[in-house]
C-alpha atoms as a PDB file:
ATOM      1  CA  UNK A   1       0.000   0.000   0.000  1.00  0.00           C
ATOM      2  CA  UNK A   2       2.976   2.573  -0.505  1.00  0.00           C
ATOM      3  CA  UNK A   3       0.196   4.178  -3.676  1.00  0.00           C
ATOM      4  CA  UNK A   4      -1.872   5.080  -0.124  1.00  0.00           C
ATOM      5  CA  UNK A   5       1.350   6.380   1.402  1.00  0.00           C
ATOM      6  CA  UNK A   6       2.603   8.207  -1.633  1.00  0.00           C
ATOM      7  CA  UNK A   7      -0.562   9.749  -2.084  1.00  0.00           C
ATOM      8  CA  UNK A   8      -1.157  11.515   1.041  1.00  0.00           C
ATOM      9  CA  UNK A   9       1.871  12.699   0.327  1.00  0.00           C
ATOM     10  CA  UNK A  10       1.537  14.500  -2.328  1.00  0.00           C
ATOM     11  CA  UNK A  11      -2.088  15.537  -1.501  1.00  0.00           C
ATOM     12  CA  UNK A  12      -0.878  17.591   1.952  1.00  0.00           C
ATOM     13  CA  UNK A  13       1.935  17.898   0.640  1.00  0.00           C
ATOM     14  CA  UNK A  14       3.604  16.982   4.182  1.00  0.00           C
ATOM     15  CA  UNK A  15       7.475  17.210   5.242  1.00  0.00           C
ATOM     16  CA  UNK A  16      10.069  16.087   7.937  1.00  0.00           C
ATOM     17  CA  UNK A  17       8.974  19.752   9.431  1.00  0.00           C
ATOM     18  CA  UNK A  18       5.579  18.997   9.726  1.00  0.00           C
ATOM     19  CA  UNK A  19       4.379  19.176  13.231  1.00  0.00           C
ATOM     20  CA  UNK A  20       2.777  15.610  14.413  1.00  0.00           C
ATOM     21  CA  UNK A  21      -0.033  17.558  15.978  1.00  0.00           C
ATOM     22  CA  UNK A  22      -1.167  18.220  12.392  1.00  0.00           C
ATOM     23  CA  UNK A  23      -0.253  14.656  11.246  1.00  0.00           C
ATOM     24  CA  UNK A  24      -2.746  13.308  13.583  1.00  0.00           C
ATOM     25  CA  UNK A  25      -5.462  14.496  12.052  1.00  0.00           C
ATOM     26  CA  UNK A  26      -5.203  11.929   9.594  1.00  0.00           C
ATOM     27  CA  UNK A  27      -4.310   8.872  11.630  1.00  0.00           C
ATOM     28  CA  UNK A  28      -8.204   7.614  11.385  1.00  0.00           C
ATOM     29  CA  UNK A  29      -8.467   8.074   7.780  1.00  0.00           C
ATOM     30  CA  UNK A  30      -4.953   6.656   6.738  1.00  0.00           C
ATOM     31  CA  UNK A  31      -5.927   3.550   8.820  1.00  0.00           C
ATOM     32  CA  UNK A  32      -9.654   3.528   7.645  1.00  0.00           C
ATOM     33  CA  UNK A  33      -7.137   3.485   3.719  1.00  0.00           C
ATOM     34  CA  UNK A  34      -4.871   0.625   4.455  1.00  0.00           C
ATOM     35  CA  UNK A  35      -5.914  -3.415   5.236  1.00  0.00           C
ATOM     36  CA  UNK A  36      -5.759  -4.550   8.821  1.00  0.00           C
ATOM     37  CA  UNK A  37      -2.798  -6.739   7.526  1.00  0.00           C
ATOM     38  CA  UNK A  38       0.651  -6.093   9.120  1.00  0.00           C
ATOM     39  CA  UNK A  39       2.702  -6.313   5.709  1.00  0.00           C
ATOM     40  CA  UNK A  40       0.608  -3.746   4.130  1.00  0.00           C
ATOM     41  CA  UNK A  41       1.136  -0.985   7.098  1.00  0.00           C
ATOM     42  CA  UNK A  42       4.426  -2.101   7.646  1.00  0.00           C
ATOM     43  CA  UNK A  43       5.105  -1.024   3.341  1.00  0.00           C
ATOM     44  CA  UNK A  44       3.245   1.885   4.499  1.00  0.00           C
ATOM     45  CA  UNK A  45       5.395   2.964   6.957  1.00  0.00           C
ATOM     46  CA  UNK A  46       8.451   2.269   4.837  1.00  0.00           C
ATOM     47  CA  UNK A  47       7.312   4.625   2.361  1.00  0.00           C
ATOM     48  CA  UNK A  48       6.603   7.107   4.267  1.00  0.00           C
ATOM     49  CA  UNK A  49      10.041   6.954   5.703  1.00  0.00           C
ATOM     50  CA  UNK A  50      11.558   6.735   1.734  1.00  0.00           C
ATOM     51  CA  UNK A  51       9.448   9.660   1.139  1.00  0.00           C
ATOM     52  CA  UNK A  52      11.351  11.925   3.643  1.00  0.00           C
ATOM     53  CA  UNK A  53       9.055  11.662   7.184  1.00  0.00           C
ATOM     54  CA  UNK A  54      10.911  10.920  10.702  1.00  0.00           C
ATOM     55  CA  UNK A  55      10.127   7.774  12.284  1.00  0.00           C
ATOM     56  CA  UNK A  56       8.363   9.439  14.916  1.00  0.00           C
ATOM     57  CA  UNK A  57       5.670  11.086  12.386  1.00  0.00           C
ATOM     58  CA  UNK A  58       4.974   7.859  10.482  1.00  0.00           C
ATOM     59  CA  UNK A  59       3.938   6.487  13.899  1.00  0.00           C
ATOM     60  CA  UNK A  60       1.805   8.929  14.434  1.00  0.00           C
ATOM     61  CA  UNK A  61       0.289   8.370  11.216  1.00  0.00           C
ATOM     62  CA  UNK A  62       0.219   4.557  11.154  1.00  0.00           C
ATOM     63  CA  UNK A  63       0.447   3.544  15.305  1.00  0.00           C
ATOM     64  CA  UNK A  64       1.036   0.066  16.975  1.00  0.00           C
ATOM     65  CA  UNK A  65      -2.223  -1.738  16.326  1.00  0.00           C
ATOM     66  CA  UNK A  66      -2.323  -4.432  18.875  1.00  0.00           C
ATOM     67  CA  UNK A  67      -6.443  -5.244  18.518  1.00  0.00           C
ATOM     68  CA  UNK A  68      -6.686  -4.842  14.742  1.00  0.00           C
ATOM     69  CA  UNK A  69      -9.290  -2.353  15.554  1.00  0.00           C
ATOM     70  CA  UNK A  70      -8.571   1.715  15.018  1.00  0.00           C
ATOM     71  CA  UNK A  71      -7.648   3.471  17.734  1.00  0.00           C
ATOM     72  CA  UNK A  72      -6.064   6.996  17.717  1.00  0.00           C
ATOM     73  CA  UNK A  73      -2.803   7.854  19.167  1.00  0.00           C
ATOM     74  CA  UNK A  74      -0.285   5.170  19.935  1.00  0.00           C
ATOM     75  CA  UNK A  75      -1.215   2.466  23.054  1.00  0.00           C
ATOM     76  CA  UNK A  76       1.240   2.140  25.505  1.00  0.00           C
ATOM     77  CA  UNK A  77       2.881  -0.920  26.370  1.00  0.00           C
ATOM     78  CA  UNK A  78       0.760  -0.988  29.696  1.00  0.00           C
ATOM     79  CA  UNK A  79      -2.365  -1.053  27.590  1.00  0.00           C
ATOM     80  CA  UNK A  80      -1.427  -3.436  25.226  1.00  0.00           C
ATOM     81  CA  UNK A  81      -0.279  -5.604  27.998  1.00  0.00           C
ATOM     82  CA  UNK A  82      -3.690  -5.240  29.709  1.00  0.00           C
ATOM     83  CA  UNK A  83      -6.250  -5.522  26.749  1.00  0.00           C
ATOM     84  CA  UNK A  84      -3.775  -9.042  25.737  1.00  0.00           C
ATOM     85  CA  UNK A  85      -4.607 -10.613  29.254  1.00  0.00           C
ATOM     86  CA  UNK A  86      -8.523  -9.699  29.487  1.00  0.00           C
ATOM     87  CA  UNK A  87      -8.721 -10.908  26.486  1.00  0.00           C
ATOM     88  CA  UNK A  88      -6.815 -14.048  26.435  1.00  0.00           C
ATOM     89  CA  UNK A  89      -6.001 -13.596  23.117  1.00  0.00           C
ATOM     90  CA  UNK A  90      -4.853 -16.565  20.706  1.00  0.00           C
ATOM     91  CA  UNK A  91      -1.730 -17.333  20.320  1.00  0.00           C
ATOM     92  CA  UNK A  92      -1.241 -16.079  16.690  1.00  0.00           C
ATOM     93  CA  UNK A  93      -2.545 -12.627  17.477  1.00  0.00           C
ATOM     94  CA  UNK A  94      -0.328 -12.457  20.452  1.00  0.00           C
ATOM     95  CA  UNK A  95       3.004 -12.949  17.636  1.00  0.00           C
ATOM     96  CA  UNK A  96       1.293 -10.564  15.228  1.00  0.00           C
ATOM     97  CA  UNK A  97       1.248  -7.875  18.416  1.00  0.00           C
ATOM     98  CA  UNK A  98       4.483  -8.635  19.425  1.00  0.00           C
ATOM     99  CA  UNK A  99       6.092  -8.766  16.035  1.00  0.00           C
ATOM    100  CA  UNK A 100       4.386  -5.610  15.610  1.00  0.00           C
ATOM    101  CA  UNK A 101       5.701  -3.814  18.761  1.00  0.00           C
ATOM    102  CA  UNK A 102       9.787  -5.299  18.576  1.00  0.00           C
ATOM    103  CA  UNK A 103       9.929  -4.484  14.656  1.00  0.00           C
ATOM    104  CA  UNK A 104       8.446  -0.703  15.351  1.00  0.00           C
ATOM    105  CA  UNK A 105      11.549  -0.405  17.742  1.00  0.00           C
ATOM    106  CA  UNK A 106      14.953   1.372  15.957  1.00  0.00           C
ATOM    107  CA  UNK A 107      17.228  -1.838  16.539  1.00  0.00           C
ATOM    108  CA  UNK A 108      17.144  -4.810  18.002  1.00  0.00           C
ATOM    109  CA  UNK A 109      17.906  -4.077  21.316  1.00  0.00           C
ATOM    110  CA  UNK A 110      15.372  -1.482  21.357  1.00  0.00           C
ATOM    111  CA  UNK A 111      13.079  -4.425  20.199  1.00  0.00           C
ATOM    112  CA  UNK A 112      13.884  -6.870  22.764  1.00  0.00           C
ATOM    113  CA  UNK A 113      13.539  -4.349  25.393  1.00  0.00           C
ATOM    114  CA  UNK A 114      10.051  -3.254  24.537  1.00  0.00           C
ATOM    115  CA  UNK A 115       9.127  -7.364  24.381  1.00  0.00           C
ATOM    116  CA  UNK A 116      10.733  -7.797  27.757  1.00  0.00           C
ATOM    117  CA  UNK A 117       8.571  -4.915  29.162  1.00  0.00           C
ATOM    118  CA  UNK A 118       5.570  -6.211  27.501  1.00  0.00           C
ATOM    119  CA  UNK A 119       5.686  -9.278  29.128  1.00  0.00           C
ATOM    120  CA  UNK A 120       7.016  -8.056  32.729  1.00  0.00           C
ATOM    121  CA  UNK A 121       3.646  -5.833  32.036  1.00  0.00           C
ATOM    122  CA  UNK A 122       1.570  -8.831  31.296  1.00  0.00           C
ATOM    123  CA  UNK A 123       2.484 -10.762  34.036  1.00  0.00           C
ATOM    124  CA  UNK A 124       2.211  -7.606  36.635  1.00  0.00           C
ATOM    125  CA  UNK A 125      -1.489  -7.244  34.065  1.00  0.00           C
ATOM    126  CA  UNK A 126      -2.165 -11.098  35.445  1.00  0.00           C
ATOM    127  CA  UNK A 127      -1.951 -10.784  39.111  1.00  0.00           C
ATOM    128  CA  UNK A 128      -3.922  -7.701  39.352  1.00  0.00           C
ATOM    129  CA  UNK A 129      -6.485  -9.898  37.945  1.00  0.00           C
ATOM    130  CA  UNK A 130      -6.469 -13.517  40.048  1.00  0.00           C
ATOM    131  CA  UNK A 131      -8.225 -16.631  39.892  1.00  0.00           C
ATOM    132  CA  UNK A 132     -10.375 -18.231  42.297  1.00  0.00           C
ATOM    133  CA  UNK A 133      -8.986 -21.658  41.338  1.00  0.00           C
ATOM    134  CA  UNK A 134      -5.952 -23.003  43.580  1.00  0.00           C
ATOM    135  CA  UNK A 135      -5.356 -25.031  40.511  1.00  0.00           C
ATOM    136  CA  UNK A 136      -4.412 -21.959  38.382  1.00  0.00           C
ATOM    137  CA  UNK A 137      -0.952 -21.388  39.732  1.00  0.00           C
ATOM    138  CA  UNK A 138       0.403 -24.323  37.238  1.00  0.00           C
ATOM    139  CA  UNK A 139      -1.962 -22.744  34.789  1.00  0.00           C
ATOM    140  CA  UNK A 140       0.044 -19.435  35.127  1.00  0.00           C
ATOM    141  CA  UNK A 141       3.236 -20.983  35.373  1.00  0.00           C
ATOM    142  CA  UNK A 142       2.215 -22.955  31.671  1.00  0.00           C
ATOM    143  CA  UNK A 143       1.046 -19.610  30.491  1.00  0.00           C
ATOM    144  CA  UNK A 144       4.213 -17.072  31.513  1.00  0.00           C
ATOM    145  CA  UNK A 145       6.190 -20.445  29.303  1.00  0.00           C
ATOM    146  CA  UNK A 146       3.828 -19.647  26.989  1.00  0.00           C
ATOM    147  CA  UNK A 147       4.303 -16.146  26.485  1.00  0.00           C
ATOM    148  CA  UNK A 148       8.161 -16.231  26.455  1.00  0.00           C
ATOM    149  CA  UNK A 149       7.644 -18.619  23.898  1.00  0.00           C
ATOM    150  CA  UNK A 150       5.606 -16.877  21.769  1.00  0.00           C
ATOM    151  CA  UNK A 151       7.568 -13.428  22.204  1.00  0.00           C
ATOM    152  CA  UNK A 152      10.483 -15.390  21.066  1.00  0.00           C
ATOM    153  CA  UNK A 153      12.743 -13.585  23.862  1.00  0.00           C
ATOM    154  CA  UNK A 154      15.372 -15.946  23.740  1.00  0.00           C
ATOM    155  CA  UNK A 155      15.728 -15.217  19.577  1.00  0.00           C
ATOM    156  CA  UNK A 156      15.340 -11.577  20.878  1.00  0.00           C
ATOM    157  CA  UNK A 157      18.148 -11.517  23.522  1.00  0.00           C
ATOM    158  CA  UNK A 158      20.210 -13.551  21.188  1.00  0.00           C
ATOM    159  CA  UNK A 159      19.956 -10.701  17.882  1.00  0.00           C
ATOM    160  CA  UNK A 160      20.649  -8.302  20.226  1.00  0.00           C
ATOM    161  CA  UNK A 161      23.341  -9.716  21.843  1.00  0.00           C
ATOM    162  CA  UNK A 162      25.026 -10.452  18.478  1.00  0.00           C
ATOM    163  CA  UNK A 163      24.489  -7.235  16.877  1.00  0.00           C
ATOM    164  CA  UNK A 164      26.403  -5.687  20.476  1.00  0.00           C
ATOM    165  CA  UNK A 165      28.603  -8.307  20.104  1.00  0.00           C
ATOM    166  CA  UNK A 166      29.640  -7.048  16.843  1.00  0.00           C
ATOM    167  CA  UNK A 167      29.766  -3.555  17.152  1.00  0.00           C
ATOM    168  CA  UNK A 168      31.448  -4.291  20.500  1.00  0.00           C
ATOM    169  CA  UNK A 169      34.459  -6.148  18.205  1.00  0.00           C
ATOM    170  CA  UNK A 170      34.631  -3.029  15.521  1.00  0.00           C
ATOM    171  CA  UNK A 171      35.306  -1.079  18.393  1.00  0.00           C
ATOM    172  CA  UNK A 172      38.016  -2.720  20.344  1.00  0.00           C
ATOM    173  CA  UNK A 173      40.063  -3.559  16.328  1.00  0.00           C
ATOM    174  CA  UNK A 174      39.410   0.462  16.272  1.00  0.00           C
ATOM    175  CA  UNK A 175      40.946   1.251  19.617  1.00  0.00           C
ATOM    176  CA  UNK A 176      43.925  -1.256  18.799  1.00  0.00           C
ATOM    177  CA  UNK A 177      44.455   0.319  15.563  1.00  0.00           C
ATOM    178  CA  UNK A 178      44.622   3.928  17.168  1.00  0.00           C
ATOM    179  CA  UNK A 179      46.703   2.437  20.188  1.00  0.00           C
ATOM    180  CA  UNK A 180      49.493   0.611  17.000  1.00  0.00           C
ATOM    181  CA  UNK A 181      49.559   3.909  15.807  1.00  0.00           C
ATOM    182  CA  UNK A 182      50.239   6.422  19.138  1.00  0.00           C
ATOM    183  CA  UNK A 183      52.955   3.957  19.712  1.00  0.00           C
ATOM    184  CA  UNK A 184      54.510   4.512  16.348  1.00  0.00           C
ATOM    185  CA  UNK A 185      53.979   8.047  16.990  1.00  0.00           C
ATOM    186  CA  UNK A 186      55.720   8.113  20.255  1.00  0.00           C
ATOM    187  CA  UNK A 187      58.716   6.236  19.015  1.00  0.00           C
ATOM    188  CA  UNK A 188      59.183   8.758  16.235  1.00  0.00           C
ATOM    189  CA  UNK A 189      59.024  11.201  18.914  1.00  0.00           C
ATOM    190  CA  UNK A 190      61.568   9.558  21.015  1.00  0.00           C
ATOM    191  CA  UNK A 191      64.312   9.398  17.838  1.00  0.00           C
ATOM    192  CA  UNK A 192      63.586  13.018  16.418  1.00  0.00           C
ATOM    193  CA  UNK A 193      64.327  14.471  19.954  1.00  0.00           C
ATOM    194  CA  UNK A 194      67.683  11.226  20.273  1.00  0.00           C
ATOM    195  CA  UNK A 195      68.399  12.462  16.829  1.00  0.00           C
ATOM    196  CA  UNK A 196      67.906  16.776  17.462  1.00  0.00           C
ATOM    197  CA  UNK A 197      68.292  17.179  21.162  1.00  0.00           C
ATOM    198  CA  UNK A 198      66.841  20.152  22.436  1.00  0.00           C
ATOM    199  CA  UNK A 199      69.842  23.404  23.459  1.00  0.00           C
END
């Protein structure tokens, strides 16, 4: 759907220095344009990044939909965390929500974090809201598996760990490469003053 994107585009003819305030205005009717199908928003979003908005704007314009329903404005991770558990979703719509909230994040650690909090949220969500049943503690316990499971935090953790891991080993070659050369530089130092001592 970047033909919905592009249009709108052109239409308002809107900018990086557009204020979101005005952006909002069209939230309902962008969303009313697109499919309640993640790929399509997700193209959306990409183009109207391509087309020169700041990540924060397309949000605005195209927020987290955890419910598949419209909703203005962008739900916190409290919210989404609370409509999941009174709803006892399925399992699928709890990945689609997920997926939707860790890819909306700026890297992966930013992802994994937002998934971590989402489910420290659930669970906090869960015991505001108890059961009568003594029998339900397993039942938690089989449904806190679950949701690590299905938020894939291990695979989460592990991406971000590997993209820190990496950037973590450019730096240190860096710093070895600038600490080879400022001891080349100092022993040049030490034989031009050998070689021109000062009077």
């Amino acid at each position: 759907m970047a033909k919905v994107a592009t249009d709108f585009m052109k239409h308002h003819k809107w900018t990086f220095e557009t204020p979101s305030s005005k952006l909002a205005q069209y939230t309902e009717e962008i969303s009313k344009s697109l499919k309640d199908d993640r790929k399509v928003r997700s193209n959306a979003k990409t183009r109207f990044r391509v087309l020169g908005l700041t990540k924060e704007q397309v949000e605005v314009l195209i927020p987290i939909r955890p419910t598949g329903k419209r909703e203005e404005g962008r739900d916190t991770v409290d919210k989404i965390a609370q409509e999941i558990v009174e709803k006892d979703y399925p399992s699928e719509k709890i990945k689609q929500i997920s997926y939707d909230l860790g890819s909306s994040a700026p890297n992966p650690v930013a992802g994994s974090s937002r998934l971590t909090l989402l489910r420290k949220k659930m669970e906090l969500t869960d015991q505001k809201h108890p059961s009568d049943s003594i029998a339900s503690e397993q039942e938690d316990i089989r449904s806190t598996e679950k949701t690590a499971w299905l938020f894939g935090l291990d695979e989460q953790n592990a991406g971000a760990y590997k993209a820190l891991s990496r950037q973590i080993r450019e730096l240190e070659k860096k710093l070895d490469d600038y600490h080879s050369q400022h001891n080349t530089l100092e022993r040049r130092v030490k034989r031009q003053n050998n070689d021109y001592p000062r009077q």
